[in-house]
C-alpha atoms as a PDB file:
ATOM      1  CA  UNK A   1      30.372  -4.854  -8.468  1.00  0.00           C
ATOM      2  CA  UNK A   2      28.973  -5.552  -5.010  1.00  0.00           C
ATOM      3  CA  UNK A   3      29.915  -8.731  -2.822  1.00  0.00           C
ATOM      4  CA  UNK A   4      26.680 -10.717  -1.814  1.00  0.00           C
ATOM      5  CA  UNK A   5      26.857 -12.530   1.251  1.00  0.00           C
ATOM      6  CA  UNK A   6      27.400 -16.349   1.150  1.00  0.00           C
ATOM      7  CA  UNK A   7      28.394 -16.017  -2.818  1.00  0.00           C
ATOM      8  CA  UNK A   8      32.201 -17.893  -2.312  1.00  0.00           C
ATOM      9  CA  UNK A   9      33.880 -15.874  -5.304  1.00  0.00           C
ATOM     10  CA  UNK A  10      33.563 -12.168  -6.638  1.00  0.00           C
ATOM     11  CA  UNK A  11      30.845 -11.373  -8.595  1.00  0.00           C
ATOM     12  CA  UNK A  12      32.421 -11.661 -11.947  1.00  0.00           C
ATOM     13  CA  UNK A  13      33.953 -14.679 -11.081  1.00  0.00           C
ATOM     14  CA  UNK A  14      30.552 -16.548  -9.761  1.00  0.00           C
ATOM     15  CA  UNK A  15      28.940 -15.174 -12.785  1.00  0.00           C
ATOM     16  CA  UNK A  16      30.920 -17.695 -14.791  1.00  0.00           C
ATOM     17  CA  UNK A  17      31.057 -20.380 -12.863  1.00  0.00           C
ATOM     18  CA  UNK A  18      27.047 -20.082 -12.666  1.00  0.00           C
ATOM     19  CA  UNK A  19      26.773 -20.260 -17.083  1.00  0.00           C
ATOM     20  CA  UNK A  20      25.841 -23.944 -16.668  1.00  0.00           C
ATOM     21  CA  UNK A  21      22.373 -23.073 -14.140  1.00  0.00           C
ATOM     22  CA  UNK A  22      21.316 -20.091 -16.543  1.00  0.00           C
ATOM     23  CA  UNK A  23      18.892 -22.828 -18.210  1.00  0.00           C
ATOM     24  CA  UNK A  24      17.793 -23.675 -14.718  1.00  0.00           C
ATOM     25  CA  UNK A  25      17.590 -19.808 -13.686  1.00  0.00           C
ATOM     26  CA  UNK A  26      16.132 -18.812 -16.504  1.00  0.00           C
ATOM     27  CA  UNK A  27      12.735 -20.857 -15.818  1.00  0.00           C
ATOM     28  CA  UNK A  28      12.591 -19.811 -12.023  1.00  0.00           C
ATOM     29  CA  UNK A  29      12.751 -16.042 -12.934  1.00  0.00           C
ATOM     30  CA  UNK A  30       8.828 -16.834 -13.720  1.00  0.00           C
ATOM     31  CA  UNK A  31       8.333 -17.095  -9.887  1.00  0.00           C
ATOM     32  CA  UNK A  32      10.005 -14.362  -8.948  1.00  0.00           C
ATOM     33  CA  UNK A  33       8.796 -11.421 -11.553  1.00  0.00           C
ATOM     34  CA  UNK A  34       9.973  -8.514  -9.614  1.00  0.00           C
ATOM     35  CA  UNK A  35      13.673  -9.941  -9.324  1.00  0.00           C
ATOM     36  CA  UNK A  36      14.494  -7.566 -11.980  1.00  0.00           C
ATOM     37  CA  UNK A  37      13.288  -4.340 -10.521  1.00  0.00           C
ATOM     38  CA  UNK A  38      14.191  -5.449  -7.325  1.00  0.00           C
ATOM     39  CA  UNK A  39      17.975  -5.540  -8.605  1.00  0.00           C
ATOM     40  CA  UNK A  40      17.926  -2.174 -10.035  1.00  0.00           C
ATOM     41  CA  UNK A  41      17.398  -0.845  -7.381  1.00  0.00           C
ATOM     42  CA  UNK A  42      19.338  -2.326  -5.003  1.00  0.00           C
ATOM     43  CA  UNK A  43      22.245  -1.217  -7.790  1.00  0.00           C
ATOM     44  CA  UNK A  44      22.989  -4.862  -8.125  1.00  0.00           C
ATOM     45  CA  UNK A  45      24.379  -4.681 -11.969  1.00  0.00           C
ATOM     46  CA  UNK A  46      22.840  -8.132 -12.646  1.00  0.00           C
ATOM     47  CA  UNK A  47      20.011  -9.772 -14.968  1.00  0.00           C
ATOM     48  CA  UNK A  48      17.554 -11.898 -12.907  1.00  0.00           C
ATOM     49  CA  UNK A  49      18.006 -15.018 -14.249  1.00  0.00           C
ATOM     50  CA  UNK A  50      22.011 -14.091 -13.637  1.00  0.00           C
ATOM     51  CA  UNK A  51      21.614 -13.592 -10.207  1.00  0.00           C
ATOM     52  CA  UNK A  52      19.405 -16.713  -9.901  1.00  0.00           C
ATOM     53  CA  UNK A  53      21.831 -18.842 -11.656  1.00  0.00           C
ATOM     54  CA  UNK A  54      24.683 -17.027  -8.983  1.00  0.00           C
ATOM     55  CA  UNK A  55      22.461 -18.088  -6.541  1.00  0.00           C
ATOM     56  CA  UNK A  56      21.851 -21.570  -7.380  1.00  0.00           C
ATOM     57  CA  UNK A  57      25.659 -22.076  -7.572  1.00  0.00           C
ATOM     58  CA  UNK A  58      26.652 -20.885  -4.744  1.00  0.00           C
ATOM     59  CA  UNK A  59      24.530 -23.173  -2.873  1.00  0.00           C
ATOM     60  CA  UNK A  60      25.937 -26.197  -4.851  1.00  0.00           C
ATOM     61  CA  UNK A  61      29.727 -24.670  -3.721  1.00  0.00           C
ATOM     62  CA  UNK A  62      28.690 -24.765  -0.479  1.00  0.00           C
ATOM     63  CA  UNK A  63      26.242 -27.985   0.025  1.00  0.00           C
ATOM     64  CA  UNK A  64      29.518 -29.723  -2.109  1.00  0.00           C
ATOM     65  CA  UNK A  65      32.156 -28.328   0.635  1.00  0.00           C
ATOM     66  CA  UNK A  66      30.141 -29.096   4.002  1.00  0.00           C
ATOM     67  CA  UNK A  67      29.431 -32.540   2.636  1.00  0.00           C
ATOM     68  CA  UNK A  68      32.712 -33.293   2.320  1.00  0.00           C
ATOM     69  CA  UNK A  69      34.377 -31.404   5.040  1.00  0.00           C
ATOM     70  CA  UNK A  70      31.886 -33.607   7.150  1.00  0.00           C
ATOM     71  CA  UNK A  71      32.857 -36.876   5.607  1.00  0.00           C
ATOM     72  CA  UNK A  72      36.386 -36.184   6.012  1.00  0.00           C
ATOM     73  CA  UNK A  73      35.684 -35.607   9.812  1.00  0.00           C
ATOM     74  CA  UNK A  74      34.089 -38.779  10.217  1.00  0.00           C
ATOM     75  CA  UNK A  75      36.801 -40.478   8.238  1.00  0.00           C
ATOM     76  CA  UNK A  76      39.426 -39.269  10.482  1.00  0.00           C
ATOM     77  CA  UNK A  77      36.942 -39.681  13.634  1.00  0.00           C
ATOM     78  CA  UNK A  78      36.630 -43.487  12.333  1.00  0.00           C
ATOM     79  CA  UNK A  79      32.759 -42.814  11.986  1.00  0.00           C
ATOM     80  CA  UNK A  80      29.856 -43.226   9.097  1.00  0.00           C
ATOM     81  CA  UNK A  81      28.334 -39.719   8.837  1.00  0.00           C
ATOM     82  CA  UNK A  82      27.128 -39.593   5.131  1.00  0.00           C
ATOM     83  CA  UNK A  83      23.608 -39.308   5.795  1.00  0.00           C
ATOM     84  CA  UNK A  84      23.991 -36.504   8.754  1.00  0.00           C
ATOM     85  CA  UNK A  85      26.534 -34.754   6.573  1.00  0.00           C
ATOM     86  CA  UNK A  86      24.101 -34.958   3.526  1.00  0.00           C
ATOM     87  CA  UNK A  87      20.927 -33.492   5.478  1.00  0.00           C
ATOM     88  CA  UNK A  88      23.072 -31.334   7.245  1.00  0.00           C
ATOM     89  CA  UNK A  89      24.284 -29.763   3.698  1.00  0.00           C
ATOM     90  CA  UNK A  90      21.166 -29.964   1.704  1.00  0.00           C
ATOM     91  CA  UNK A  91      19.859 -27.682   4.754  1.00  0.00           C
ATOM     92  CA  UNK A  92      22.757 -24.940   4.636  1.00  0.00           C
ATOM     93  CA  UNK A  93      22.683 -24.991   1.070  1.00  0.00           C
ATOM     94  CA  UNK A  94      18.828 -24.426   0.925  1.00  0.00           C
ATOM     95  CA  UNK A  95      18.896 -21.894   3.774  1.00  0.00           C
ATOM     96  CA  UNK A  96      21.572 -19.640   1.474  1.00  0.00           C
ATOM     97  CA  UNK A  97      19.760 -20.106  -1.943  1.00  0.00           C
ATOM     98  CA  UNK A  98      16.870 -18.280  -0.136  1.00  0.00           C
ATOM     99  CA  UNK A  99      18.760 -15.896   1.880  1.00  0.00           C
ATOM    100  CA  UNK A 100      21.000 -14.650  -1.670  1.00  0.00           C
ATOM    101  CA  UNK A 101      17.064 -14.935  -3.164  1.00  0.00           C
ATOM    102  CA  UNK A 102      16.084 -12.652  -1.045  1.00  0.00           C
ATOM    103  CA  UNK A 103      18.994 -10.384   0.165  1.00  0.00           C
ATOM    104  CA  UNK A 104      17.895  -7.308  -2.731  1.00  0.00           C
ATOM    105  CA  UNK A 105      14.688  -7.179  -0.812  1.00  0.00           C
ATOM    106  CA  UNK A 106      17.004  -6.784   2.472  1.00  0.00           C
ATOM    107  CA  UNK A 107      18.746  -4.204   0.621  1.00  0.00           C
ATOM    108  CA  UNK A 108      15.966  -2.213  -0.486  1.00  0.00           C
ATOM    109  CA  UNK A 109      14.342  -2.540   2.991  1.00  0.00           C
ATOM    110  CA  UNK A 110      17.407  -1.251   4.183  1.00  0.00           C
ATOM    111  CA  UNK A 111      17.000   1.768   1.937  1.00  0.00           C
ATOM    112  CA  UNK A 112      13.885   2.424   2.584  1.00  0.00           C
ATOM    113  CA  UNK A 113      14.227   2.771   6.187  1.00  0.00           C
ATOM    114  CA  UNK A 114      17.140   5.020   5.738  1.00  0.00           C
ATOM    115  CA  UNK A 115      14.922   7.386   2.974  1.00  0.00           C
ATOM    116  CA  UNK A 116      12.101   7.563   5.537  1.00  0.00           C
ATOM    117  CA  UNK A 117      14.772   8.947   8.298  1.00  0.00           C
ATOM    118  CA  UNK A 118      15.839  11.861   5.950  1.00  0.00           C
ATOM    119  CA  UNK A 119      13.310  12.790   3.811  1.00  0.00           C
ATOM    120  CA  UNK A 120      11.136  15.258   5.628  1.00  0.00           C
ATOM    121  CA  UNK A 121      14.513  16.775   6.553  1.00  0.00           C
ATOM    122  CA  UNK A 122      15.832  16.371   3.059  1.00  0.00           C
ATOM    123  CA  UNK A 123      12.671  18.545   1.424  1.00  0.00           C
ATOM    124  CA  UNK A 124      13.033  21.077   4.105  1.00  0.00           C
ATOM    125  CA  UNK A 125      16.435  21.538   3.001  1.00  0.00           C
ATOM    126  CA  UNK A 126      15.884  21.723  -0.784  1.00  0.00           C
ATOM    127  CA  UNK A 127      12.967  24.129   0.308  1.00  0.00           C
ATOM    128  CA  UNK A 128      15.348  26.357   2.511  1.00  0.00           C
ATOM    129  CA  UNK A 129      17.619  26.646  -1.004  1.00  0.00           C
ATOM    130  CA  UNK A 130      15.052  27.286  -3.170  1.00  0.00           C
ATOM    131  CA  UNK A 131      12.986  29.910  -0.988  1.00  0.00           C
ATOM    132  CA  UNK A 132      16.429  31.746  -0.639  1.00  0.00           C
ATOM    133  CA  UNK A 133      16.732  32.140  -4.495  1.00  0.00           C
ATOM    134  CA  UNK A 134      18.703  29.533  -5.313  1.00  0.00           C
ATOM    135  CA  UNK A 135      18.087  27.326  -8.571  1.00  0.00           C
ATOM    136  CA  UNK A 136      16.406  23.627  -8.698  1.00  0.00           C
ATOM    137  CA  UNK A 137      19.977  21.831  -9.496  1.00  0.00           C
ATOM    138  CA  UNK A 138      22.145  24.117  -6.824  1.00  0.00           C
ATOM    139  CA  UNK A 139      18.929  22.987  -4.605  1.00  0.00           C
ATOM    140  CA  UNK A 140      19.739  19.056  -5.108  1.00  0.00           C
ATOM    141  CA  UNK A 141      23.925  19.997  -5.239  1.00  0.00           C
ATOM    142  CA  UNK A 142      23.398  21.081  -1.524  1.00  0.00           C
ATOM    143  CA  UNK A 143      21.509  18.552  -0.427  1.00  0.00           C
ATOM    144  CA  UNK A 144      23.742  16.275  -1.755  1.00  0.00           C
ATOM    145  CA  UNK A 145      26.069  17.248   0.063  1.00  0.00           C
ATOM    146  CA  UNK A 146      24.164  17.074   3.403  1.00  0.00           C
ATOM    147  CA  UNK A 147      24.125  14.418   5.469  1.00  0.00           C
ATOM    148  CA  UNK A 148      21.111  12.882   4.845  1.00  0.00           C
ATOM    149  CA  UNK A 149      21.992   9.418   3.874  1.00  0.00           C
ATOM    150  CA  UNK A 150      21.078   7.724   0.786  1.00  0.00           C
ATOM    151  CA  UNK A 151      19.196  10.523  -0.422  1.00  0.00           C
ATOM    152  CA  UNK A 152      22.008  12.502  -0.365  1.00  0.00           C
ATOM    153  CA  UNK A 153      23.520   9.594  -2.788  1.00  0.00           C
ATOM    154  CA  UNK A 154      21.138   9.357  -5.045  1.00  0.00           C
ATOM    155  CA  UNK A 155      21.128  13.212  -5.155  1.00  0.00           C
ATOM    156  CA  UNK A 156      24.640  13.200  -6.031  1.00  0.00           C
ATOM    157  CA  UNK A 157      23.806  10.688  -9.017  1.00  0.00           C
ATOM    158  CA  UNK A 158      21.040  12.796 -10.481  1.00  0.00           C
ATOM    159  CA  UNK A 159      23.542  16.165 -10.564  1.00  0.00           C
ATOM    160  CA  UNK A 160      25.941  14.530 -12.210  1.00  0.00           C
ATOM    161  CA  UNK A 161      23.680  12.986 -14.776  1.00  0.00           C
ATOM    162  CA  UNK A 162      22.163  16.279 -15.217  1.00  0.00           C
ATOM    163  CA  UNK A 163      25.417  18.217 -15.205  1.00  0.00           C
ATOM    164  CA  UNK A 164      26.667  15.439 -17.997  1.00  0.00           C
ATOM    165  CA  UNK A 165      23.582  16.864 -20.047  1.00  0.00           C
ATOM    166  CA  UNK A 166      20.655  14.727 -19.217  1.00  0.00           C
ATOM    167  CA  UNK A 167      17.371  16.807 -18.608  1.00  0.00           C
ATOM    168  CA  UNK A 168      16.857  17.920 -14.919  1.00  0.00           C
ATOM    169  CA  UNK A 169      12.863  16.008 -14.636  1.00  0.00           C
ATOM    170  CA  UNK A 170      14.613  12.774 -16.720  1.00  0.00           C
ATOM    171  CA  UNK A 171      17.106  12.778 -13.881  1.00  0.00           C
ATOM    172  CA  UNK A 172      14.640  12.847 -11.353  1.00  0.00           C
ATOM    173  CA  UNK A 173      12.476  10.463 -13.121  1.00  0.00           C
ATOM    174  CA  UNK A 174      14.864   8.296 -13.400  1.00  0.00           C
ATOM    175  CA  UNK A 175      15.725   8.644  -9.475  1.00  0.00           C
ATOM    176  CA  UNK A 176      12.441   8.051  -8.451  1.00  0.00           C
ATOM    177  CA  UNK A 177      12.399   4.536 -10.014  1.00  0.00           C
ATOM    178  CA  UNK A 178      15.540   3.299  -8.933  1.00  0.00           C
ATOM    179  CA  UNK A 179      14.762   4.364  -5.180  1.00  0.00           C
ATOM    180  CA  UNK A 180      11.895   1.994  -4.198  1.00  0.00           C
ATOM    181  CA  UNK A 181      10.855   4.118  -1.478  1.00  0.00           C
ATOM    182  CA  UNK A 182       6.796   5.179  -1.718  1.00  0.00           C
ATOM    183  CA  UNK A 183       7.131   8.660  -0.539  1.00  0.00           C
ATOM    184  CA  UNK A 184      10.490   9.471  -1.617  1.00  0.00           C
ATOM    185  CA  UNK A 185       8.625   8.603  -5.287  1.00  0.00           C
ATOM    186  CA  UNK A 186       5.993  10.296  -4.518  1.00  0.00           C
ATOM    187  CA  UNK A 187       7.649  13.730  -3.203  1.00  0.00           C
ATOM    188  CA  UNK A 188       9.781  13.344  -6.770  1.00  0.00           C
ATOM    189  CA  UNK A 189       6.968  12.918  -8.886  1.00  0.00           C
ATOM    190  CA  UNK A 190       5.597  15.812  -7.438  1.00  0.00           C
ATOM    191  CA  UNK A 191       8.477  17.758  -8.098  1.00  0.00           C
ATOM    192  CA  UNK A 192       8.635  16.456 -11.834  1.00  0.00           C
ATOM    193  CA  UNK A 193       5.298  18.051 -12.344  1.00  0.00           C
ATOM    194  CA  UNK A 194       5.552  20.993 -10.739  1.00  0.00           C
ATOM    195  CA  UNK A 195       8.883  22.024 -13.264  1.00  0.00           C
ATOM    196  CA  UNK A 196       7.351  20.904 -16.153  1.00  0.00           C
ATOM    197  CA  UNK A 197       4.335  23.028 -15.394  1.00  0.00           C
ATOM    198  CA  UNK A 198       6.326  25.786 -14.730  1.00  0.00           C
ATOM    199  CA  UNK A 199       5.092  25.926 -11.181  1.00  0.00           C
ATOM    200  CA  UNK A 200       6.310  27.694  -7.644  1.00  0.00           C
ATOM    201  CA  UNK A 201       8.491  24.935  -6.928  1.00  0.00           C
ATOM    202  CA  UNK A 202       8.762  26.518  -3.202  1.00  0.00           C
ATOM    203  CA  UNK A 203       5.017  26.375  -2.881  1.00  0.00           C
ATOM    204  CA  UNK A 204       4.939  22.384  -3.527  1.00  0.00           C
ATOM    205  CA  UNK A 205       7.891  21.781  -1.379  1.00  0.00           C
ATOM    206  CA  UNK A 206       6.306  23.806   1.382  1.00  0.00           C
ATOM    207  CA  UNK A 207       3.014  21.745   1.086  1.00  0.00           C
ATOM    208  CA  UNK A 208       5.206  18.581   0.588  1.00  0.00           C
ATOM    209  CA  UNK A 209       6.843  19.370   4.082  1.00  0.00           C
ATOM    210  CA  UNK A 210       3.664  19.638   5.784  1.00  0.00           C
ATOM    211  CA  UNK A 211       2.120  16.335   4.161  1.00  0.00           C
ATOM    212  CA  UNK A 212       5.054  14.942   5.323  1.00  0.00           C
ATOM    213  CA  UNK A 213       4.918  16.265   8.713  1.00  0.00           C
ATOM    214  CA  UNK A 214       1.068  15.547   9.362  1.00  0.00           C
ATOM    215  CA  UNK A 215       2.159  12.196   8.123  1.00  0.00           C
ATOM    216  CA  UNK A 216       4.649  11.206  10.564  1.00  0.00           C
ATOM    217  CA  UNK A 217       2.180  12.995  13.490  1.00  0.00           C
ATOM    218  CA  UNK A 218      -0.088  10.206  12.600  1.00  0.00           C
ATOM    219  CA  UNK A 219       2.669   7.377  12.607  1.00  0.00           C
ATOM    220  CA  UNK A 220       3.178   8.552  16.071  1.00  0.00           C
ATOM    221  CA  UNK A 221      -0.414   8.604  17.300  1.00  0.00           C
ATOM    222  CA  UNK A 222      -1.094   5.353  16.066  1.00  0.00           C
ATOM    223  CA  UNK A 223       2.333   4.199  17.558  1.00  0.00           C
ATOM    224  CA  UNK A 224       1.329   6.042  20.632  1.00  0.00           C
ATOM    225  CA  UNK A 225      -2.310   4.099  20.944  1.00  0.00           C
ATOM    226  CA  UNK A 226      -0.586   0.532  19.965  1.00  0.00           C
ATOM    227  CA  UNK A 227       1.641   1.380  22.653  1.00  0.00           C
ATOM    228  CA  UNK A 228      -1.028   1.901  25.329  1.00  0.00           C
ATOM    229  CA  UNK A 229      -3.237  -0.410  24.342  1.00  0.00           C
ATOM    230  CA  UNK A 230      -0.467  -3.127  24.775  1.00  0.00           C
ATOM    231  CA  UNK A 231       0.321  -1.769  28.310  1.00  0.00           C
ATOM    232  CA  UNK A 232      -3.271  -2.229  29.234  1.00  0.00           C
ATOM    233  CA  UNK A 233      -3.142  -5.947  28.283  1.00  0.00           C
ATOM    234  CA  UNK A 234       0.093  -6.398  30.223  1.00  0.00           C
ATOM    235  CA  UNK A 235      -1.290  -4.756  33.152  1.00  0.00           C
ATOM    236  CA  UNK A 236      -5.022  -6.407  33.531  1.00  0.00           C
ATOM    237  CA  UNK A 237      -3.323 -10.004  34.420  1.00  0.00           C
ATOM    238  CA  UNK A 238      -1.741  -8.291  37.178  1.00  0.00           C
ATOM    239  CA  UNK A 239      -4.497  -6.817  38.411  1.00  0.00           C
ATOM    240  CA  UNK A 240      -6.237  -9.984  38.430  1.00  0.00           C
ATOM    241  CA  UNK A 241      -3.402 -11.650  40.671  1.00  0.00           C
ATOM    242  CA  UNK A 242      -4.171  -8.954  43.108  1.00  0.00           C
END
């Protein structure tokens, strides 16, 4: 299981400790509904109100440890600091309750920026393979073996599932869920339909590629005029001093 940040104990281990804030976690699941989506993804092998109750201990462990770290200080140091020791905890403790809260979405932001990196790359490759003759699943073996990130991963996870028996457009479905990126899902999706129409799967990568490609043309347009308009504004106060 993964290590989260700021959680004092492996994951297992926290898990147990936290039994006695499931009632607590359980009713603040209701304000964060996407927790448990969010988690799948992010490959966090947790239920919501698991990771809640994880959360909400760890900031007890650690508002329960600076408070008295800090009033064994000012013990030794001859000096009252209860009620800077207790603000000064509450604060740290809050802080990490939100920052485990929120560290899937860091995760899967994280993965998304990685996915957008190597995905126009990714479908050139698979289109390369499959123009050349080669079949859908030696397609995604190769590029799982590229170096093209967490693509390449989750590539790696859907051949295995399919080589363990699982139906090739299952796998994929099952990839595009867990990978929260928008195009990655879409370019899947795409590819689900195509095979199950019995399509030129070369054709709709090709076509993919380009969408892709126009795509990032604009990103870098609009980057470009955001860029020049900003220049502009820096420049007119100068021109004004002169």
């Amino acid at each position: 299981m993964k290590r989260i940040p700021f959680v004092p104990f492996p994951l297992q281990t926290a898990l147990k400790s936290s039994r006695p804030f499931l009632f607590i976690s359980s009713k603040l699941v209701k304000f964060n509904p996407f927790l448990a989506e969010k988690l799948i993804q992010a490959e966090i092998n947790l239920k919501d109100r698991e990771y809640l109750a994880i959360a909400i201990f760890s900031s007890f462990f650690w508002f329960f440890l600076i408070f008295t770290l800090f009033n064994f200080l000012g013990l030794i140091a001859g000096r009252n600091l209860f009620f800077l020791s207790l603000a000064f905890s509450l604060l740290v403790s809050f802080v990490l309750y939100n920052y485990i809260n929120f560290y899937p979405s860091l995760l899967l932001s994280r993965k998304d920026r990685d996915i957008e990196r190597n995905l126009l790359f990714a479908i050139r490759h698979l289109f390369i393979q499959v123009r050349s003759g080669v079949s859908m699943f030696d397609a995604l073996v190769s590029v799982s073996k590229g170096n093209y990130g967490i693509i390449s991963e989750e590539f790696g996870k859907c051949v295995k599932e399919i080589a363990t028996g699982k139906e090739e457009t299952q796998a994929l479905e099952e990839l595009a869920f867990r990978v929260p990126n928008v195009n990655f899902k879409r370019v899947i999706w795409q590819i689900v339909n195509s095979l199950r129409a019995g399509g030129d799967i070369g054709s709709v990568l090709n076509l993919i590629a380009s969408n892709l490609t126009e795509e990032q043309k604009v990103k870098i347009r609009k980057y470009g005029s955001q860029l020049s308009l900003s220049l502009i504004h820096i420049s007119e106060p100068t021109r004004q001093a002169e």
